[in-house]
Structure formats: structure tokens, C-alpha cells
C-alpha atoms as a PDB file:
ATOM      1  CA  UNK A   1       6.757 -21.882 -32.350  1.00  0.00           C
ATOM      2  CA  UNK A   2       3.155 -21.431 -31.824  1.00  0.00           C
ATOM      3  CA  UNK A   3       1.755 -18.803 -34.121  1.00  0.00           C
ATOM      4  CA  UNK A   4      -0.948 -18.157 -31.427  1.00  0.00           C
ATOM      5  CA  UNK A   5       1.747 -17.489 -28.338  1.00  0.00           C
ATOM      6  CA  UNK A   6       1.730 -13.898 -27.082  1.00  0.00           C
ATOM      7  CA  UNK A   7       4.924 -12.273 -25.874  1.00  0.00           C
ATOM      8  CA  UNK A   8       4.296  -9.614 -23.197  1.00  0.00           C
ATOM      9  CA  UNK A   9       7.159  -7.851 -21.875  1.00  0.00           C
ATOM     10  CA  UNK A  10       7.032  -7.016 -17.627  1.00  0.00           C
ATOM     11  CA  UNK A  11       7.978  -3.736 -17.480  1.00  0.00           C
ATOM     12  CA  UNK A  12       8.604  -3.255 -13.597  1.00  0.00           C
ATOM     13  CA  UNK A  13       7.524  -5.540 -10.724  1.00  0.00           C
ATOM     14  CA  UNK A  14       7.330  -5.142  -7.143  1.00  0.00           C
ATOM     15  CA  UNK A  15       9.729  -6.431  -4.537  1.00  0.00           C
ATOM     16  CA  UNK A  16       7.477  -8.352  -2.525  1.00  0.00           C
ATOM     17  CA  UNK A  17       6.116 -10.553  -5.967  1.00  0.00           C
ATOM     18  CA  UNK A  18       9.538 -10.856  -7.841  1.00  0.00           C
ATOM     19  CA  UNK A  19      10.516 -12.852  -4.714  1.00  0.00           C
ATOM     20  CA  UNK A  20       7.866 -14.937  -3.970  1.00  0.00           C
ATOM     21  CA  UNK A  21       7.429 -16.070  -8.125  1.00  0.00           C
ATOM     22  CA  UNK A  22      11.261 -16.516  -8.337  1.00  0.00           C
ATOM     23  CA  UNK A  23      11.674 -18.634  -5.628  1.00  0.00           C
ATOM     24  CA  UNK A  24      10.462 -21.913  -7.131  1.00  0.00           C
ATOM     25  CA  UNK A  25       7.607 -22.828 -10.006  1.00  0.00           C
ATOM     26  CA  UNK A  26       4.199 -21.658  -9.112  1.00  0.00           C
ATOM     27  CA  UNK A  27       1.092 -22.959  -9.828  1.00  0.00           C
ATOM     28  CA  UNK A  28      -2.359 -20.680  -9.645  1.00  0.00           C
ATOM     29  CA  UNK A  29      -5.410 -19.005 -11.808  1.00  0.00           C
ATOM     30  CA  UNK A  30      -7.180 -16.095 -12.546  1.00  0.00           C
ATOM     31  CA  UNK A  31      -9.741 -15.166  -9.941  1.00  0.00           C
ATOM     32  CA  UNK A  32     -10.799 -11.703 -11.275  1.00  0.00           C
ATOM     33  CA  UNK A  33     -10.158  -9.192 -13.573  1.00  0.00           C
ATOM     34  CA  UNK A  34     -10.023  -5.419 -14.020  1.00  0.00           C
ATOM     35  CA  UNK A  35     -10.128  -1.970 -15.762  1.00  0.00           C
ATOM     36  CA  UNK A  36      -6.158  -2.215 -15.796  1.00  0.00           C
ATOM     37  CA  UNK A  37      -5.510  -5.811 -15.755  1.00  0.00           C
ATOM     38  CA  UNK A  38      -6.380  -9.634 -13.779  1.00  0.00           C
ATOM     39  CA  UNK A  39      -5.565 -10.627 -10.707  1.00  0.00           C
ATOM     40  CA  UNK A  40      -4.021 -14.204  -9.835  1.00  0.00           C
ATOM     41  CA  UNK A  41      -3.972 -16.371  -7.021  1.00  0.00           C
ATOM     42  CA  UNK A  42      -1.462 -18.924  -6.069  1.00  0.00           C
ATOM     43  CA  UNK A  43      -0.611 -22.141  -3.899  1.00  0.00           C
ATOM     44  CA  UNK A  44      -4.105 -22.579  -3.311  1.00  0.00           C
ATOM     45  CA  UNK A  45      -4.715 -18.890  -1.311  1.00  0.00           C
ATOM     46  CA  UNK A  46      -0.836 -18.352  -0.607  1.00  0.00           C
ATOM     47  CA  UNK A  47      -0.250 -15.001  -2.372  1.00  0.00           C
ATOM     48  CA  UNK A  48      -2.634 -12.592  -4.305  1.00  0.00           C
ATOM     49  CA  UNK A  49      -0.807 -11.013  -7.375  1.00  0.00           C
ATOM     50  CA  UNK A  50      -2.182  -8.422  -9.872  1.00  0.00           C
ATOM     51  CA  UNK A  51      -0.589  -8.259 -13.307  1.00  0.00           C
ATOM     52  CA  UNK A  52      -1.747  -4.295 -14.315  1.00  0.00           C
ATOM     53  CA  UNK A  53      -1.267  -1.547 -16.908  1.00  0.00           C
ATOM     54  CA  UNK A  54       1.726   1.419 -16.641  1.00  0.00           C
ATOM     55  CA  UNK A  55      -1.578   3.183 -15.490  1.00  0.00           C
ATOM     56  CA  UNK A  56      -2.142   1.657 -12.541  1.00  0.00           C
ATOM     57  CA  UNK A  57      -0.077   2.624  -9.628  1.00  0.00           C
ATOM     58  CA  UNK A  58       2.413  -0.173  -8.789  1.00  0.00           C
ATOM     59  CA  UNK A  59       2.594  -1.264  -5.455  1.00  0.00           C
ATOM     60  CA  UNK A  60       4.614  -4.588  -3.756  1.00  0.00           C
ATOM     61  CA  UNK A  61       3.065  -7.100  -4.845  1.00  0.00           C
ATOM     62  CA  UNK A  62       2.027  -6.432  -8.259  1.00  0.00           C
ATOM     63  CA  UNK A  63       3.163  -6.925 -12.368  1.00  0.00           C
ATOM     64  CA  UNK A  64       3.288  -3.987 -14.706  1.00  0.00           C
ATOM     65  CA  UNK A  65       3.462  -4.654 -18.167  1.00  0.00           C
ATOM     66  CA  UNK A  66       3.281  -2.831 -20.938  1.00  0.00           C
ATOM     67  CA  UNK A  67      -0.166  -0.851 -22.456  1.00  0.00           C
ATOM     68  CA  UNK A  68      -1.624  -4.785 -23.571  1.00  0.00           C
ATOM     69  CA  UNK A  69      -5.228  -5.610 -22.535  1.00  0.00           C
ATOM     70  CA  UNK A  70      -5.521  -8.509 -20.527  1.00  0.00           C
ATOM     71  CA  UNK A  71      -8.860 -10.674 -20.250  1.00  0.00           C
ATOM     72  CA  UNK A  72      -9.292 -14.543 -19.157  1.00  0.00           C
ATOM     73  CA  UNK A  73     -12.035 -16.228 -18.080  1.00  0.00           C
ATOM     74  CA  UNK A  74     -12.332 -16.238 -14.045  1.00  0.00           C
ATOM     75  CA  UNK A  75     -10.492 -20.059 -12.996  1.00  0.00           C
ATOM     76  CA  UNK A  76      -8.061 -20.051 -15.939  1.00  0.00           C
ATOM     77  CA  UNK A  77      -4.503 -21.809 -15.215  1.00  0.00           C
ATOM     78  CA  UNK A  78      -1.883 -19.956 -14.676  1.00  0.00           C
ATOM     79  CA  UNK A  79       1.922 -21.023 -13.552  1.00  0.00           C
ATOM     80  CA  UNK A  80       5.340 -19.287 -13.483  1.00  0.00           C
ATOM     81  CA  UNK A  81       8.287 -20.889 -13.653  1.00  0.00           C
ATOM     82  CA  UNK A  82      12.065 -20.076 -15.332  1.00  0.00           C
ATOM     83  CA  UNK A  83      10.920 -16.271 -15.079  1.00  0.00           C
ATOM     84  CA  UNK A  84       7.991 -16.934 -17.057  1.00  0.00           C
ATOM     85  CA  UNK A  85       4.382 -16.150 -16.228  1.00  0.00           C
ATOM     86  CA  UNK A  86       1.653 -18.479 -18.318  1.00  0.00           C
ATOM     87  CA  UNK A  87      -1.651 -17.671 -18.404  1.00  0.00           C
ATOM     88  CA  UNK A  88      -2.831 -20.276 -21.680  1.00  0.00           C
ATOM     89  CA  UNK A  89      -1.094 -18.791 -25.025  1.00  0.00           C
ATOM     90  CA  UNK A  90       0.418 -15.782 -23.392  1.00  0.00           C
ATOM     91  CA  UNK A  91       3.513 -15.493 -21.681  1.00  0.00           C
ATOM     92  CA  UNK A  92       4.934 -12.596 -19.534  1.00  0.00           C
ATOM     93  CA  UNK A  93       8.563 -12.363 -19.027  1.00  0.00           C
ATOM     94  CA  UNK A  94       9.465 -11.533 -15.237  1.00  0.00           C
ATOM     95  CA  UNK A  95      13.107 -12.043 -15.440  1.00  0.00           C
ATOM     96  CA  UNK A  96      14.339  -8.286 -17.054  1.00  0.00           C
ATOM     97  CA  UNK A  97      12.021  -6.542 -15.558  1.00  0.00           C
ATOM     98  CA  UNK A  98      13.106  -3.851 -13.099  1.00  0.00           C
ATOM     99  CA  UNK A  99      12.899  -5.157  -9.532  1.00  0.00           C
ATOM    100  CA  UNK A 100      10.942  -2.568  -7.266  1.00  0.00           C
ATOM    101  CA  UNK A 101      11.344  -2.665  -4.000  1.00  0.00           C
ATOM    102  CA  UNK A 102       9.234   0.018  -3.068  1.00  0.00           C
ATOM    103  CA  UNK A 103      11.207   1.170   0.350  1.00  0.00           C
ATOM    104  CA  UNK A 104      10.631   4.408   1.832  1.00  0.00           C
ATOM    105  CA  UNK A 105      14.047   5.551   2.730  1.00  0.00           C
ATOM    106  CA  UNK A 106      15.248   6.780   6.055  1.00  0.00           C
ATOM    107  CA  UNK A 107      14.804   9.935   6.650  1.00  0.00           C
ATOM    108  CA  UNK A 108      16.924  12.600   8.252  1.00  0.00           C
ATOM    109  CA  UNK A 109      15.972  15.019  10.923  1.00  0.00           C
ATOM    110  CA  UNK A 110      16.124  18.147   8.413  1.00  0.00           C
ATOM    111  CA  UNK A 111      13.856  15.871   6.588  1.00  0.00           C
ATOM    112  CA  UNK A 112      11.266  15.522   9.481  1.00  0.00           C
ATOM    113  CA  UNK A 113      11.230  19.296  10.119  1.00  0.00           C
ATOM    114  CA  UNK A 114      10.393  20.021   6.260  1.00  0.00           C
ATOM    115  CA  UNK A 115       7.866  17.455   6.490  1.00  0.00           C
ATOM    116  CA  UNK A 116       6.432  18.791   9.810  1.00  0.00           C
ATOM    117  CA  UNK A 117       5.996  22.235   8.222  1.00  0.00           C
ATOM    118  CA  UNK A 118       4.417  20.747   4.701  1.00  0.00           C
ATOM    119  CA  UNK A 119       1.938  18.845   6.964  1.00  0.00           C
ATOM    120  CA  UNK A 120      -0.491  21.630   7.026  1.00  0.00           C
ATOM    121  CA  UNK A 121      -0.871  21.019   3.606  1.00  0.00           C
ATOM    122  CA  UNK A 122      -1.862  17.800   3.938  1.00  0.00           C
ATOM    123  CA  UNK A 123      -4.399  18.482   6.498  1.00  0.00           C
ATOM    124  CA  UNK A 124      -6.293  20.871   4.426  1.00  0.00           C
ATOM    125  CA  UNK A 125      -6.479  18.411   1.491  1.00  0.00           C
ATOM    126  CA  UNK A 126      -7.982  15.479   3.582  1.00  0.00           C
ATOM    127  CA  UNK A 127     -10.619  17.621   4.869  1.00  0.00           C
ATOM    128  CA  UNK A 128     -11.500  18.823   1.393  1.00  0.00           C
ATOM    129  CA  UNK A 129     -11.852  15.623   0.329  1.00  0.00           C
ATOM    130  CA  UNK A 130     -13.524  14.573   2.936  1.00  0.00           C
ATOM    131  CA  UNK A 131     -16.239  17.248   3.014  1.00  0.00           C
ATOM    132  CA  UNK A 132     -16.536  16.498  -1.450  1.00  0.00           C
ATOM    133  CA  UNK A 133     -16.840  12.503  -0.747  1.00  0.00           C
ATOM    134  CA  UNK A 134     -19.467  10.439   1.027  1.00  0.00           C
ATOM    135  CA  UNK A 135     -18.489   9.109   4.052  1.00  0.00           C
ATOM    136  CA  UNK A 136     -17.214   5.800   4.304  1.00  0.00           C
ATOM    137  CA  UNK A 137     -19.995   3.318   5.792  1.00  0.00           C
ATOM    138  CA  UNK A 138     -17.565   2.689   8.537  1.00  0.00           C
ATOM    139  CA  UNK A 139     -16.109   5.566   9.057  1.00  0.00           C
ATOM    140  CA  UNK A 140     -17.724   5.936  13.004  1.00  0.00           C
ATOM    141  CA  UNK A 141     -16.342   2.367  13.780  1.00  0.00           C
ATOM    142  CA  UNK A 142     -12.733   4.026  12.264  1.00  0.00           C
ATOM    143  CA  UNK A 143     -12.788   7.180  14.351  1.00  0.00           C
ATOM    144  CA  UNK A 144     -13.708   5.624  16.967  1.00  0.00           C
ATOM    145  CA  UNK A 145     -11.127   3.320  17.197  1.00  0.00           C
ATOM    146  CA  UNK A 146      -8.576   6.232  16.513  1.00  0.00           C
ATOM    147  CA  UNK A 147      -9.840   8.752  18.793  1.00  0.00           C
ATOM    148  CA  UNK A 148      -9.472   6.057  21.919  1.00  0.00           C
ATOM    149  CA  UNK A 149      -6.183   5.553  20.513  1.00  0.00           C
ATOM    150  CA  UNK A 150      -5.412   9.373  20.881  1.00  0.00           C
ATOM    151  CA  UNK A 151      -6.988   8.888  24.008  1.00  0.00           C
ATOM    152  CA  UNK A 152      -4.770   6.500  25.997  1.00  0.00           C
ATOM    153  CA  UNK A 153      -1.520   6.149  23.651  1.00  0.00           C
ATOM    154  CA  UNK A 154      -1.941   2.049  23.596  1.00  0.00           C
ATOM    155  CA  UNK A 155      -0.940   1.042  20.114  1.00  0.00           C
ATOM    156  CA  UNK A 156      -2.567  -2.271  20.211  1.00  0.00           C
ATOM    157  CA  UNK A 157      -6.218  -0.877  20.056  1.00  0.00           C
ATOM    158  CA  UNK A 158      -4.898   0.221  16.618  1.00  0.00           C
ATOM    159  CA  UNK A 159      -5.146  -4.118  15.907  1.00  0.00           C
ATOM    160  CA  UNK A 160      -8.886  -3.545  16.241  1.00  0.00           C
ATOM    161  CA  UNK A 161      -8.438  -1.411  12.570  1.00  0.00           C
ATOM    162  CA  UNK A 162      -7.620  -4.886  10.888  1.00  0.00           C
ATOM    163  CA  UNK A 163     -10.620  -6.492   9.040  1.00  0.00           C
ATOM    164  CA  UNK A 164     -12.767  -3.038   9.277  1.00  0.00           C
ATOM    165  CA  UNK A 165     -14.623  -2.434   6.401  1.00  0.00           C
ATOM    166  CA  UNK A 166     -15.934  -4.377   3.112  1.00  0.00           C
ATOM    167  CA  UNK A 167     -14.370  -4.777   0.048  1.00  0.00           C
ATOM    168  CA  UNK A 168     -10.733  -6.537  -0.749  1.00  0.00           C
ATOM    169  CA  UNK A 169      -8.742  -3.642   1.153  1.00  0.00           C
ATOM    170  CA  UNK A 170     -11.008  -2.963   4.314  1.00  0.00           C
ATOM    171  CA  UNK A 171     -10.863   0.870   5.093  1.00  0.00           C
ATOM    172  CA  UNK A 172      -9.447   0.051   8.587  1.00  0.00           C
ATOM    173  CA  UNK A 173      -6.152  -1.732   6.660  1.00  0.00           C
ATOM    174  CA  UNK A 174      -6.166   1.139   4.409  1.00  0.00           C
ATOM    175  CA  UNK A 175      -5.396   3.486   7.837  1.00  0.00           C
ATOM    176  CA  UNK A 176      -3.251   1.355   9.131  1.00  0.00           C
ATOM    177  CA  UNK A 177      -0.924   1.357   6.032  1.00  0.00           C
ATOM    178  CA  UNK A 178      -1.025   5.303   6.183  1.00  0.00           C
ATOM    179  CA  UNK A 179      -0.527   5.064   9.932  1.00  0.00           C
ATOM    180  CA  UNK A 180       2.017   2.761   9.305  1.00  0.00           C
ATOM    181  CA  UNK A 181       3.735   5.615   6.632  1.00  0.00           C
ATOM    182  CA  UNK A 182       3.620   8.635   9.239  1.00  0.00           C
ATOM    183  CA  UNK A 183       5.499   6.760  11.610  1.00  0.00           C
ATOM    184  CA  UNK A 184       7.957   5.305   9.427  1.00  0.00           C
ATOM    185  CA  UNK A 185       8.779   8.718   8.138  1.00  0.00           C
ATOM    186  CA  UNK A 186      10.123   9.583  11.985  1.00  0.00           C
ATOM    187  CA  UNK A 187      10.947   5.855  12.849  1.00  0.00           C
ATOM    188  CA  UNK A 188      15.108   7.055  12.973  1.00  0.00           C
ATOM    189  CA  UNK A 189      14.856  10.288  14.221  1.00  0.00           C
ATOM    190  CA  UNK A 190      12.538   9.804  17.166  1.00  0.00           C
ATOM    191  CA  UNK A 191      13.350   6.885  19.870  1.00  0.00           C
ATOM    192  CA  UNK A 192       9.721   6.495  21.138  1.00  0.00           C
ATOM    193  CA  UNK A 193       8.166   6.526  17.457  1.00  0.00           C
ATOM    194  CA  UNK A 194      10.742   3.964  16.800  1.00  0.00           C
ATOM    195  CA  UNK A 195       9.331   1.516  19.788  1.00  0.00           C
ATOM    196  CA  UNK A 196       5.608   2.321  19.039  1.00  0.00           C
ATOM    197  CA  UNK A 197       6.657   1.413  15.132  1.00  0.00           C
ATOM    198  CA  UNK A 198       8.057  -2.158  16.811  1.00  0.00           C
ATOM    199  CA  UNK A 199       5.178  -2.938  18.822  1.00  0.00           C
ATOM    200  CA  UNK A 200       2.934  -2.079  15.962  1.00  0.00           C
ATOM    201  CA  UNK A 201       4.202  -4.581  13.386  1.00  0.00           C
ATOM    202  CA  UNK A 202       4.395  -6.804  15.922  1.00  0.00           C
ATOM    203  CA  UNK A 203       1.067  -7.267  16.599  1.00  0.00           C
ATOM    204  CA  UNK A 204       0.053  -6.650  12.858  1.00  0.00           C
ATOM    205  CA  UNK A 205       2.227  -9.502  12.399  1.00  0.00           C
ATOM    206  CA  UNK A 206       1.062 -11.459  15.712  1.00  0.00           C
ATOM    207  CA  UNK A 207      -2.787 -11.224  14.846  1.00  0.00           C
ATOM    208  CA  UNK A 208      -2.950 -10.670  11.266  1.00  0.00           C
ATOM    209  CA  UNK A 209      -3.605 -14.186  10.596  1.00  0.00           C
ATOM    210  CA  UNK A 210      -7.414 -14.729   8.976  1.00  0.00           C
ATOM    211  CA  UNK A 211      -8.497 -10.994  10.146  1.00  0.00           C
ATOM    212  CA  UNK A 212      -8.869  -9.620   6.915  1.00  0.00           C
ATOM    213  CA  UNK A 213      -8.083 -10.621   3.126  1.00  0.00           C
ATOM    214  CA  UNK A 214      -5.328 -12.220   1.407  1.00  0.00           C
ATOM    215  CA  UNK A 215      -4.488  -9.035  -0.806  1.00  0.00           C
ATOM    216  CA  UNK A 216      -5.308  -6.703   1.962  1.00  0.00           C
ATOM    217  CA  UNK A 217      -2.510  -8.736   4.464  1.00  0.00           C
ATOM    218  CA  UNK A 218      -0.254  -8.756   1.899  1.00  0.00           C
ATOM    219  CA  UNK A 219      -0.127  -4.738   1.645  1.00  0.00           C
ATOM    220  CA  UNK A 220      -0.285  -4.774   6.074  1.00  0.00           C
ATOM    221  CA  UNK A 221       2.791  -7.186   5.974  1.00  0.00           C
ATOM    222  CA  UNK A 222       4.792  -5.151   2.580  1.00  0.00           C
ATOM    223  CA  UNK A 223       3.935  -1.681   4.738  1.00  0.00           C
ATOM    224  CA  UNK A 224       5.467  -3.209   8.232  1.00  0.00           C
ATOM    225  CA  UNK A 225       8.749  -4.009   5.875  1.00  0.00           C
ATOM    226  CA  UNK A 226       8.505  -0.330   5.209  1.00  0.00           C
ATOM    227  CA  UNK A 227       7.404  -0.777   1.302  1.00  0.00           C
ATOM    228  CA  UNK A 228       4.033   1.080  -0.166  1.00  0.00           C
ATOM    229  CA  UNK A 229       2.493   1.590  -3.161  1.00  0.00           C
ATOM    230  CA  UNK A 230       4.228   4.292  -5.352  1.00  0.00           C
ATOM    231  CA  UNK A 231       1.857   7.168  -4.748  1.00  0.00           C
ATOM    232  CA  UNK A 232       2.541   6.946  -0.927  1.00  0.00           C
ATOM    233  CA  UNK A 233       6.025   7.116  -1.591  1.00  0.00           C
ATOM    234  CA  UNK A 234       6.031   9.745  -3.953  1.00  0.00           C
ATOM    235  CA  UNK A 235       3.392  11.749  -1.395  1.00  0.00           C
ATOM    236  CA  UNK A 236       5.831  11.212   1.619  1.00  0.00           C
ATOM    237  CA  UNK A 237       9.134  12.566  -0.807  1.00  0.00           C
ATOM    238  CA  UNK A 238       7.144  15.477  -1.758  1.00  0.00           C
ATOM    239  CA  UNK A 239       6.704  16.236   2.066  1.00  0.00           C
ATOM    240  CA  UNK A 240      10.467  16.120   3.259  1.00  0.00           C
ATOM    241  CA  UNK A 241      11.399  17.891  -0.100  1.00  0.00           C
ATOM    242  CA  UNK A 242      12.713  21.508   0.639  1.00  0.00           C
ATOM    243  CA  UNK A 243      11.576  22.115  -2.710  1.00  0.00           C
ATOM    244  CA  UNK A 244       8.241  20.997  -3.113  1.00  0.00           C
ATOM    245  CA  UNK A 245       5.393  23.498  -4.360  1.00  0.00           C
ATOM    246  CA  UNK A 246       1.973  23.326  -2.391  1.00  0.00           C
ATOM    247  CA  UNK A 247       0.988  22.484  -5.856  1.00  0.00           C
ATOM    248  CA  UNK A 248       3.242  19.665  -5.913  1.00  0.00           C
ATOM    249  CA  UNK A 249       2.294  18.640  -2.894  1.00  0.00           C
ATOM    250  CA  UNK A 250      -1.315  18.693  -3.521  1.00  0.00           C
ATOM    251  CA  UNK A 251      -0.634  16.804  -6.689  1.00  0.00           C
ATOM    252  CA  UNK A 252       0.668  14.105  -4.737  1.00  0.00           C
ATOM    253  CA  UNK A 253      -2.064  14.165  -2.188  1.00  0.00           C
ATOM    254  CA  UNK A 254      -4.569  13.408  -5.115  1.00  0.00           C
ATOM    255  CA  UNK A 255      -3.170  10.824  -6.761  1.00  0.00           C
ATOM    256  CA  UNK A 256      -3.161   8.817  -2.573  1.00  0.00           C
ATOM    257  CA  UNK A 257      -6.705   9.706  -2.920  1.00  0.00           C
ATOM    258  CA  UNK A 258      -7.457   7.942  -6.041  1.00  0.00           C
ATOM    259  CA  UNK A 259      -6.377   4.255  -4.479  1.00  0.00           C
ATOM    260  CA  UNK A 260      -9.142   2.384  -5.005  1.00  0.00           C
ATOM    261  CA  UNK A 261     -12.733   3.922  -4.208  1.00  0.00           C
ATOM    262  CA  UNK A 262     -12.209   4.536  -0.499  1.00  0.00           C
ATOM    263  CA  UNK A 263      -8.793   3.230  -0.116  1.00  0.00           C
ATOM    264  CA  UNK A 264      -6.653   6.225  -0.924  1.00  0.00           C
ATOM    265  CA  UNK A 265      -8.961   8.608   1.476  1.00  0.00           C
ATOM    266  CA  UNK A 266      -8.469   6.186   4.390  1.00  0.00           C
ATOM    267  CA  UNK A 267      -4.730   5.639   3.820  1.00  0.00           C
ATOM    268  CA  UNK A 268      -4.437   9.821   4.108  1.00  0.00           C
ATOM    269  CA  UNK A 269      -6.173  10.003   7.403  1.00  0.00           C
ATOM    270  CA  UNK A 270      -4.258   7.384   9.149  1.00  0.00           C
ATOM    271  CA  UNK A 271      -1.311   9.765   7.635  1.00  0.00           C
ATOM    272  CA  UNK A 272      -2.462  12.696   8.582  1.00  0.00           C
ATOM    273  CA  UNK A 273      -4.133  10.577  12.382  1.00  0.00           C
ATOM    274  CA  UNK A 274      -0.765   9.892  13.077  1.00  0.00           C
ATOM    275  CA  UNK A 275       0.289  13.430  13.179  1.00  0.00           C
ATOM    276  CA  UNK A 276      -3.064  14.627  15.062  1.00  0.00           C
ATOM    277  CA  UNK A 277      -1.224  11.969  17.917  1.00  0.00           C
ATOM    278  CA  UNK A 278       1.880  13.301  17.228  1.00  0.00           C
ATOM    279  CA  UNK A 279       0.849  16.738  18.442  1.00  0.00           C
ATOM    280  CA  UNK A 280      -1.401  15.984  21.331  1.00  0.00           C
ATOM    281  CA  UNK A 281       0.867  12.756  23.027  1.00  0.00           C
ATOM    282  CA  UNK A 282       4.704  12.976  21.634  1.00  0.00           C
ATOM    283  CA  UNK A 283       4.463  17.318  21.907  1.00  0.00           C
ATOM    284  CA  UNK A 284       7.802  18.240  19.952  1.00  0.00           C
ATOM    285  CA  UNK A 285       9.833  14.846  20.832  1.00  0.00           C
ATOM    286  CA  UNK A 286       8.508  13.247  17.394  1.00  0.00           C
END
């Protein structure tokens, strides 16, 4: 065996990735790397993968391994195949790793009513954050696009949100996930959420094509499959828990808000947008 070969053990990995490097050898490189890891690309621009830290919130299309620093050269080779990832003398083994799927689960109606009642919370947070942070550089182009949505109830102007914004996760994707996350939490317990959820991903999925970037369509496509990054989960189970402290609840809140450098702030107000509609179109059908 090579003496030089370094054995790095996956400790979870997210639905979306597990399927798409299981389903046949891939072939890609490193295009980047980060505070809590590198990210790959493979098939020549097909799928966008991070391999990250325990540290770093997992989400559906992402590797966590254990606490070992990762740095290659931007361009190295990298390939997976028989459930192991290659990236020159270190190899990361897929195959035991836990499987996350990352699903919100369907909620009941006694869950909608404790989340209705928690979402006052919620509110207060976002606008303490946003009143502590700069504003986003787009954030006119973003409320105006929502407030002409509250406006005439047409869920396609929504599809002008896709591609907003700079950076690999455009703020205008970043509402539309948390959009996306409000009204999955009452897609089965309110009928005309349900059909405004179905036209939604439709056109997400109709006119997604070359809008915005590879890693940010991934995350559109994993959220109209109804599977987020763990913090929005863990935010949305803290809000339909009978249990949950404001503390807790706040704790929650902050760790949505620390996505990225404008992503987590975004995803919250298309959360917390969804329920401003909520209250003004859908009165107490929702």
C-alpha cells in the first residue's frame, strides 16, 4: 500500500450527492476551496459538490467528513467510483456513511397552529437582524419583486427571484428556498398552499435552466423535493414544537442567519414573506 495514501472517513452525506456519486464512476476536479473544506465539480459542469468539516452545516448536496483539513490546488483530478472519492493520495469513503436525506416532514394541522403562534418570534428576529446588518445590494430589486407578489397573488413573478444577486447563491435563490420552506410547512394541511407549492416548482423547474449557478440550482431543485440544509430544518422543527423555548427558537433563527454572508438573512425573509402573504391573501385558510 502506498505509505503516502490518506484514509478519510465520510461521516454523513446528503441525499441529493450520495445518489448522483453512486450511480456510476465520476470524473471531476477541484474548483475552489474553503474555511471548512473544497468544493468539486463534475461531468464537465453537471453537479457542484462540497466535501466540508462537522462544522459546516450539511445541506443536500454536500460531504461531511471528519475534523481533517482539506487543501488542493484549484484544477486537481478528482473521480469517485466503488464508493470511493479520489482527490490524488487521499481517499474518502462514501459507502458507510449515513445517507441524509434532508426531508422536512409533513406536518400536521396541530403542527401549523404551534407554528403560526411561534411565528412572531421569528418576525422579531429578522428585523433585528436586519436593522444590525447592511443591507443587501439588492435588496430593493428583492422587495420589490415580493411586494408585487403580495400585491396580485401570481406566483410566477416569484421566477423573477432566480438569478438575483451576486455571489454563488444569489440572494433572490436564497428567498426562494425560504419561500419555498414556509409553504412546505402548510403544503398538507392547506389545499390552496398545496396548488401555489405545485405551480411554484413548476416553474422553478420550467425556467431554472442557465438563470443562475450550478450550486445555487442545485439547492432551488433539492428545496422543490422538499430537502434543505440542516439549520432550516432544525429552525422549522423548533417552530411546530409545542415545546420549544423563545430561546430555542431564537437559537435556531441564528444559526439560518449564519448561511453564508447574506444567504441565511435572505432565506429568513422569504420564510417569514411567505407568512406576511399568508396573512394579507390566504386570511385564516393557510
Amino acid at each position: 500500500m502506498n505509505e503516502k495514501l490518506l484514509l478519510i472517513r465520510a461521516t454523513r452525506i446528503g441525499g441529493h450527492a450520495y445518489r448522483y456519486l453512486t450511480a456510476r464512476p465520476r470524473t471531476g476536479r477541484v474548483v475552489s476551496s474553503f474555511y471548512g473544506g473544497i468544493n468539486l465539480l463534475f461531468e464537465n459542469a453537471e453537479a457542484f459538490v462540497p466535501v466540508q468539516v462537522q462544522s459546516v452545516p450539511l445541506h443536500p448536496w454536500a460531504i461531511e467528513i471528519e475534523e481533517q483539513p482539506l487543501r488542493f490546488a484549484e484544477g486537481t483530478p478528482v473521480s469517485v467510483q466503488s464508493g470511493q472519492l479520489s482527490v490524488e493520495e487521499t481517499r474518502i469513503a462514501l459507502s458507510e456513511a449515513p445517507i441524509e436525506d434532508l426531508q422536512l416532514p409533513h406536518f400536521s394541522a396541530m403542527d401549523v397552529a404551534i407554528a403560526k403562534r411561534n411565528f412572531s418570534i421569528l418576525d422579531w428576529f429578522v428585523d433585528k437582524v436586519r436593522r444590525a446588518h447592511p443591507p443587501d445590494p439588492f435588496q430593493h430589486q428583492l422587495d420589490t419583486i415580493l411586494v408585487h407578489w403580495h400585491e396580485i397573488g401570481d406566483h410566477s413573478v416569484l421566477l423573477d427571484l432566480i438569478g438575483l444577486g451576486g455571489g454563488s447563491t444569489p440572494s433572490g435563490d436564497d428567498v426562494l428556498v425560504g419561500l419555498l420552506a414556509g409553504m412546505s410547512l402548510f403544503e398538507h394541511v392547506d389545499d390552496r398552499t398545496a396548488k401555489n407549492l405545485f405551480s411554484l416548482r413548476s416553474g422553478i423547474r420550467g425556467t431554472l435552466a442557465n438563470r443562475t449557478s450550478l450550486s445555487s440550482g442545485q439547492m432551488l431543485l433539492a428545496a422543490c423535493d422538499r430537502s434543505f440544509p440542516d439549520p432550516i430544518l432544525a429552525l422549522l422543527g423548533s417552530l411546530t414544537y409545542e415545546g420549544a423555548s423563545k430561546e430555542e427558537i431564537l437559537e435556531s433563527a441564528e444559526r439560518v442567519a449564519q448561511l453564508g454572508h447574506h444567504s441565511g438573512l435572505a432565506m429568513l425573509l422569504g420564510l417569514t414573506g411567505f407568512r406576511c402573504v399568508c396573512q394579507t391573501s390566504m386570511r385564516n385558510d393557510c
